[in-house]
Protein backbone atom coordinates (compact mmCIF):
# COMPACT_ATOMS: atom_id res chain seq x y z
CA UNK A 1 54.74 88.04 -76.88
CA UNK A 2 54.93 84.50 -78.39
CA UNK A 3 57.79 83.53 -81.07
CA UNK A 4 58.24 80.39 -83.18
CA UNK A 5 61.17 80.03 -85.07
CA UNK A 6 60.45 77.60 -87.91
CA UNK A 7 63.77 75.52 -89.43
CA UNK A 8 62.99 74.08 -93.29
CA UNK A 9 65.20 71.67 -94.50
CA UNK A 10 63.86 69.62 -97.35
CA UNK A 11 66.94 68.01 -98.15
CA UNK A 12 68.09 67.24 -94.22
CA UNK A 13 67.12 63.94 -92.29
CA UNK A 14 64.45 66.04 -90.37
CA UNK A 15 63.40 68.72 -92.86
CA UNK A 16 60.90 70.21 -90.12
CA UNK A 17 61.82 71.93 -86.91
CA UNK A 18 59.78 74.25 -84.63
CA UNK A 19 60.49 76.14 -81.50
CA UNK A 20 57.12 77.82 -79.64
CA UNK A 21 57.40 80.15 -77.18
CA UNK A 22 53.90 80.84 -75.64
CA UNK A 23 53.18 84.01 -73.81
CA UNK A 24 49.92 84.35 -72.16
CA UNK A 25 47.86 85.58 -69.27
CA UNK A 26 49.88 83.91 -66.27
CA UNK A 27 46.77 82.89 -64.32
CA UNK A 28 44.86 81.61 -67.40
CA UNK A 29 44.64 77.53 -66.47
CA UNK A 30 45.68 75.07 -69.12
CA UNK A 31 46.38 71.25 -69.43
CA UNK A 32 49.55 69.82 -70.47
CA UNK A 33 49.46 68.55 -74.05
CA UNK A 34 47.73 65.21 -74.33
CA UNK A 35 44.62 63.49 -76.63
CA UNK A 36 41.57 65.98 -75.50
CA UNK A 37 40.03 65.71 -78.52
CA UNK A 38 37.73 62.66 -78.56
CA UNK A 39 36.72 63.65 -82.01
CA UNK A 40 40.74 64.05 -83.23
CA UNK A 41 42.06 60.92 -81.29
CA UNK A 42 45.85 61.13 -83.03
CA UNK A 43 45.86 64.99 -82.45
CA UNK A 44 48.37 66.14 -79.20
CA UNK A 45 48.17 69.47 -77.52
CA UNK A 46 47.88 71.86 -74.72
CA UNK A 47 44.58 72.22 -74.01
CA UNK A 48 42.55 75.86 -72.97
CA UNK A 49 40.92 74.98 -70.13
CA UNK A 50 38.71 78.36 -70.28
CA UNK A 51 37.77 77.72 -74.32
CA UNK A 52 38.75 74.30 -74.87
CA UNK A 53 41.02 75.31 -77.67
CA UNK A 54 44.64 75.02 -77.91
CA UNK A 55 47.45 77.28 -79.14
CA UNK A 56 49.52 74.15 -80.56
CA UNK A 57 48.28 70.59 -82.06
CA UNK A 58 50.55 67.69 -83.72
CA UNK A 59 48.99 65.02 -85.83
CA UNK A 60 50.59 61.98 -84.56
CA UNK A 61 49.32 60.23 -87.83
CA UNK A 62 51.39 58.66 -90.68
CA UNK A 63 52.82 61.19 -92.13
CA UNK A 64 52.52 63.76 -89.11
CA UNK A 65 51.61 67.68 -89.32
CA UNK A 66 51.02 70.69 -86.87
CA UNK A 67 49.48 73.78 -86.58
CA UNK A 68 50.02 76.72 -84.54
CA UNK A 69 48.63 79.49 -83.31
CA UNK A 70 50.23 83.13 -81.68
CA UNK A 71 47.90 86.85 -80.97
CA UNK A 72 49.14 89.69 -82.71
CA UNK A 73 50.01 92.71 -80.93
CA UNK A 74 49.60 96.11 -82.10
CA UNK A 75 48.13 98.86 -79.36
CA UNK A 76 47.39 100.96 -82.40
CA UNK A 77 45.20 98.33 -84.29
CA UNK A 78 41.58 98.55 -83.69
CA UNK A 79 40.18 94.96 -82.67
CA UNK A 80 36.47 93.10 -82.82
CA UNK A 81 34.57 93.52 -79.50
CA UNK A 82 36.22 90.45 -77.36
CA UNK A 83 33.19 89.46 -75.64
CA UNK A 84 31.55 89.04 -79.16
CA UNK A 85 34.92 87.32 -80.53
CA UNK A 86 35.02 83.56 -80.85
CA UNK A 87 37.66 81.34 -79.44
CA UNK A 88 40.72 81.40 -81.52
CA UNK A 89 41.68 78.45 -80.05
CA UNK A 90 39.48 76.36 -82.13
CA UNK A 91 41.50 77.20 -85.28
CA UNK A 92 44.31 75.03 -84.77
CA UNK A 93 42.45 72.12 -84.47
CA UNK A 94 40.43 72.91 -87.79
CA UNK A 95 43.19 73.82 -89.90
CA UNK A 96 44.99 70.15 -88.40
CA UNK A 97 41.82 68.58 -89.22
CA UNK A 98 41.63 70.00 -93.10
CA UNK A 99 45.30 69.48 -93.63
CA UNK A 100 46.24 71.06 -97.00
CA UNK A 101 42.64 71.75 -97.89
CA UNK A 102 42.52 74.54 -94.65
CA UNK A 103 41.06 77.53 -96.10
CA UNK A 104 41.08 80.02 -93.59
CA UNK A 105 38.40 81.86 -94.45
CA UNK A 106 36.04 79.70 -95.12
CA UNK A 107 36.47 76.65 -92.37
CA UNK A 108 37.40 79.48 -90.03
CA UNK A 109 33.34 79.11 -87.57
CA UNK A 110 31.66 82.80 -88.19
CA UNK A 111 33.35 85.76 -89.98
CA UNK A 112 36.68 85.02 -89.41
CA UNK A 113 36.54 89.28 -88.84
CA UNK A 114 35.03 89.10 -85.80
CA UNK A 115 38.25 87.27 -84.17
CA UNK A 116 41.00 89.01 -82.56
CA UNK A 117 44.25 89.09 -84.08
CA UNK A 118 46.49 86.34 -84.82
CA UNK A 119 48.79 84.34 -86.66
CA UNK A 120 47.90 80.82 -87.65
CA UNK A 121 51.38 78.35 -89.40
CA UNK A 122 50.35 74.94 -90.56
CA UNK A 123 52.75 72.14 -91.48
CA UNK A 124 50.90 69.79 -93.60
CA UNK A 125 52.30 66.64 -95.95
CA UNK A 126 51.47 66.94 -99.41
CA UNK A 127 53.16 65.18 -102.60
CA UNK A 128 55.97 67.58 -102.73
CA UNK A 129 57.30 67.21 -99.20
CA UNK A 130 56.07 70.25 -96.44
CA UNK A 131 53.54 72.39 -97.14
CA UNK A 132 54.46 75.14 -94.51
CA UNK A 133 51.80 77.79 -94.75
CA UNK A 134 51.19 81.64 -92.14
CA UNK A 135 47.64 82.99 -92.00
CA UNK A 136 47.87 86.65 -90.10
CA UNK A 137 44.55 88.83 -89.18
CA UNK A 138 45.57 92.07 -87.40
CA UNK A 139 42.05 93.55 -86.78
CA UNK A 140 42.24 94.91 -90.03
CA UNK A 141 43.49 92.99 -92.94
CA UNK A 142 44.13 89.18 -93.57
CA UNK A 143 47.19 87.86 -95.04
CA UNK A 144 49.14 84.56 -96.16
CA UNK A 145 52.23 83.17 -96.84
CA UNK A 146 53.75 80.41 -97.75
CA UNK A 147 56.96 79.69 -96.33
CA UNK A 148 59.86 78.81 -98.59
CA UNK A 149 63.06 76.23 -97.43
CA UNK A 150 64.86 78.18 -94.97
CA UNK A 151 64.83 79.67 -91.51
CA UNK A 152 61.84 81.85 -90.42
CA UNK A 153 60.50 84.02 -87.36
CA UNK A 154 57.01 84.40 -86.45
CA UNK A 155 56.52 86.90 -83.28
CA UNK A 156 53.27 88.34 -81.73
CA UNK A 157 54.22 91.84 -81.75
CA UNK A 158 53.53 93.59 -84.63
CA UNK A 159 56.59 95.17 -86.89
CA UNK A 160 55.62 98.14 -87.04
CA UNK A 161 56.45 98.49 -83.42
CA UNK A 162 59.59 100.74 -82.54
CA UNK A 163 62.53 97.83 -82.66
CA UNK A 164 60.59 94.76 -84.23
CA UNK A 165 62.26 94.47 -87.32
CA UNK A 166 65.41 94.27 -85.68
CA UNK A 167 64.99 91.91 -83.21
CA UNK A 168 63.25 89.57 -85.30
CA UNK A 169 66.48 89.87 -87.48
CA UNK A 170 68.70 88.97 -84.30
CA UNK A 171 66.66 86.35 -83.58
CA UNK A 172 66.81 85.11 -87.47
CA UNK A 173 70.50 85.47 -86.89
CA UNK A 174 70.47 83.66 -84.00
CA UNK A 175 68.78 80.60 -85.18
CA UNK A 176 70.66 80.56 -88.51
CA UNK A 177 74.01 79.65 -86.24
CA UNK A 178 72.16 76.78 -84.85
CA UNK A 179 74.17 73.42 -85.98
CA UNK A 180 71.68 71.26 -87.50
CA UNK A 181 69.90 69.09 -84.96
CA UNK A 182 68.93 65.49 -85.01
CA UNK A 183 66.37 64.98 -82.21
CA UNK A 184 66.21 61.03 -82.23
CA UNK A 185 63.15 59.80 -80.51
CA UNK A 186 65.39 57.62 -78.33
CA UNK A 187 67.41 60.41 -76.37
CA UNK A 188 66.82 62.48 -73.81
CA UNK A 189 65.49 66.38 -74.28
CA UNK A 190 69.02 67.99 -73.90
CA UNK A 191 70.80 65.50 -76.21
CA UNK A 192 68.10 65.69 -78.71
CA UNK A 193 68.06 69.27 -79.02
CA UNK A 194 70.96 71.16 -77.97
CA UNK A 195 71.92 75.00 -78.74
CA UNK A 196 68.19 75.10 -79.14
CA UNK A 197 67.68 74.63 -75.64
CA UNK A 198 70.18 77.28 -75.00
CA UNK A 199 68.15 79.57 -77.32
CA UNK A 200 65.18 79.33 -75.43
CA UNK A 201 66.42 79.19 -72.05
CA UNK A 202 65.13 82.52 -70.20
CA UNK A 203 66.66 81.86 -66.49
CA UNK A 204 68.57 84.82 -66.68
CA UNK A 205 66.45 87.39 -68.91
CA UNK A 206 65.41 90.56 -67.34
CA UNK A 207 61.88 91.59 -67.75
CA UNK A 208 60.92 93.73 -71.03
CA UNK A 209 64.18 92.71 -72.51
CA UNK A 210 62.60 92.15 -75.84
CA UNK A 211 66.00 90.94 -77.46
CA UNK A 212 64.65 87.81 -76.43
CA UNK A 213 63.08 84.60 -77.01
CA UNK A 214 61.69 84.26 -73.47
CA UNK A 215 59.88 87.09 -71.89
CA UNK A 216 59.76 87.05 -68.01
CA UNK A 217 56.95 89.66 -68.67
CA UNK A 218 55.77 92.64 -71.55
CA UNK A 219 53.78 95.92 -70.45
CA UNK A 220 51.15 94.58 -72.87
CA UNK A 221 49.47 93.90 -70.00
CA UNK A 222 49.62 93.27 -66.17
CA UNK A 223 50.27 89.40 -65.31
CA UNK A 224 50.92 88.72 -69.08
CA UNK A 225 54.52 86.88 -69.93
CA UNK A 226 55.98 83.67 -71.05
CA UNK A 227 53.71 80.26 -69.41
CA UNK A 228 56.45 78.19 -71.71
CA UNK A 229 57.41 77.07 -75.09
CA UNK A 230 57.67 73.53 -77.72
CA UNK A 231 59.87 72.12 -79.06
CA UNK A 232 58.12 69.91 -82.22
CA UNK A 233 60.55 67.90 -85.26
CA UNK A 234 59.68 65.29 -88.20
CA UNK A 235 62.10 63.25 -89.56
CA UNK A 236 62.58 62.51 -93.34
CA UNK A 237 61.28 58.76 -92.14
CA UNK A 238 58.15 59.68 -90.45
CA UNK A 239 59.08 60.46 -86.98
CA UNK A 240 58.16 62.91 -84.83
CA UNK A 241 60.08 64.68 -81.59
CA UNK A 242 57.40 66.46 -79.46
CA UNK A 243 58.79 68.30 -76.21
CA UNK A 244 57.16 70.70 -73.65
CA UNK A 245 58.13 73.07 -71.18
CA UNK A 246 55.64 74.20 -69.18
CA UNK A 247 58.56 76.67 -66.77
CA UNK A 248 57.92 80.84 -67.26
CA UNK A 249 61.78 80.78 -67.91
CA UNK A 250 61.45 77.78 -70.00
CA UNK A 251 64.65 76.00 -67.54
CA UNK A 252 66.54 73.71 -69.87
CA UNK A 253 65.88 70.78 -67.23
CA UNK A 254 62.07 71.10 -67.01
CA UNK A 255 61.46 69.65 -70.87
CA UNK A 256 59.13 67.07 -71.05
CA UNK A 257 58.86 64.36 -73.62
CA UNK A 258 55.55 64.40 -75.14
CA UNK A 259 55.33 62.14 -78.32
CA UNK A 260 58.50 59.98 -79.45
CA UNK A 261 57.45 58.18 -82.37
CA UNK A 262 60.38 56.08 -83.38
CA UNK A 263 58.94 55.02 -86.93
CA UNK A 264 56.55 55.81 -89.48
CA UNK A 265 55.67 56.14 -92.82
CA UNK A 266 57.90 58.81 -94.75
CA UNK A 267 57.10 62.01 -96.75
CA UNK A 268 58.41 61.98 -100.43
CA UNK A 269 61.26 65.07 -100.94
């Protein structure tokens, strides 16, 4: 059941902040995130070993962006044969490539109906600052946001699911106490990020306990749980903060720094 919390700040010294948590078939292989994209050589990510997609890219270009991308879980919601579906992991990299411009439906390869579900949040420069945009496609209908300053919750399972609405709200809660964060390029995962490490840790979560950030496993399937979780900032000045945990309990001292730009070009407020 993946969640990404999303922190807007257009005002602060890094107006962007996003925390991943990735749940997925345990024994699915992937690579850590690094530049597998010949074709995209400043884009980062996990790569899908199976598909060759990925489920999270940054732009290390001046000014960065990312895009994301969770399932949606419904058991109720009729879905597109999967062995006809294409990869959804090629999204990301397409809506990261198109920047603002992404249209989902028509950049998406194919009829974007013939996907299974999922949600798809970009973070994209534009004139005005952030242009923080959700794309959602639940086997039935497609929908889009745009996402205003503030804090925000994206989760995989669907809200109409017995309990959804309020956990998403105690985990809105949750990230609205948050301090605000400055995650200098220079320091170390746990100094850069603090209480947000805390949030995410999962050491001591039981399994199912859906209250949660970090799943240790879901009856949406057998073998299916948290594989780990991101940590991704830009700074007012054109930095970015890229960590990764790659732990199924996402263990505060298992973060891994992937990209620390220290300078760059800024975005105009």
């Amino acid at each position: 059941m993946c969640t990404v919390l999303v922190r807007l700040d257009p005002d602060g010294a890094w107006p962007v902040l996003v925390a991943f948590v990735r749940d997925e078939d345990r024994d699915r292989p992937t690579s850590p995130p690094g530049a597998w994209w010949p074709q995209h050589p400043t884009f980062l990510g996990g790569r899908d070993e199976l598909a060759g997609g990925t489920w999270l890219a940054v732009d290390t270009a001046s000014p960065p962006a990312l895009t994301l991308l969770t399932d949606q879980f419904d058991p109720a919601a009729t879905m597109p044969d999967p062995t006809l579906s294409p990869t959804r992991g090629t999204l990301p990299l397409l809506a990261l490539d198109r920047g603002v411009h992404f249209d989902l439906e028509a950049d998406a390869p194919g009829d974007v109906h013939a996907y299974q579900s999922f949600h798809l949040v970009s973070v994209t420069p534009d004139a005005g600052g952030w242009h923080v945009q959700r794309w959602g496609w639940d086997g039935t209908a497609l929908d889009h946001e745009e996402l205003a300053p503030g804090d925000h919750v994206v989760a995989s399972r669907a809200v109409t699911l017995t309990g959804e609405r309020e956990r998403r709200q105690r985990l809105l809660d949750a990230l609205s106490r948050l301090d605000a964060v400055d995650p200098d390029p220079a320091l170390p995962t746990d100094a850069a990020w603090g209480a947000w490490l805390d949030l995410l840790d999962g050491r001591d979560v039981a399994p199912d306990d859906l209250d949660q950030l970090t799943v240790c496993s879901v009856r949406q399937r057998p073998g299916f749980g948290t594989v780990g979780a991101s940590l991704v900032g830009f700074s007012a000045d054109g930095r970015i903060r890229y960590d990764v945990n790659r732990t199924a309990s996402i263990d505060p001292t298992e973060w891994t720094v992937v990209s620390p730009r220290t300078s760059g070009a800024s975005v105009s407020p």
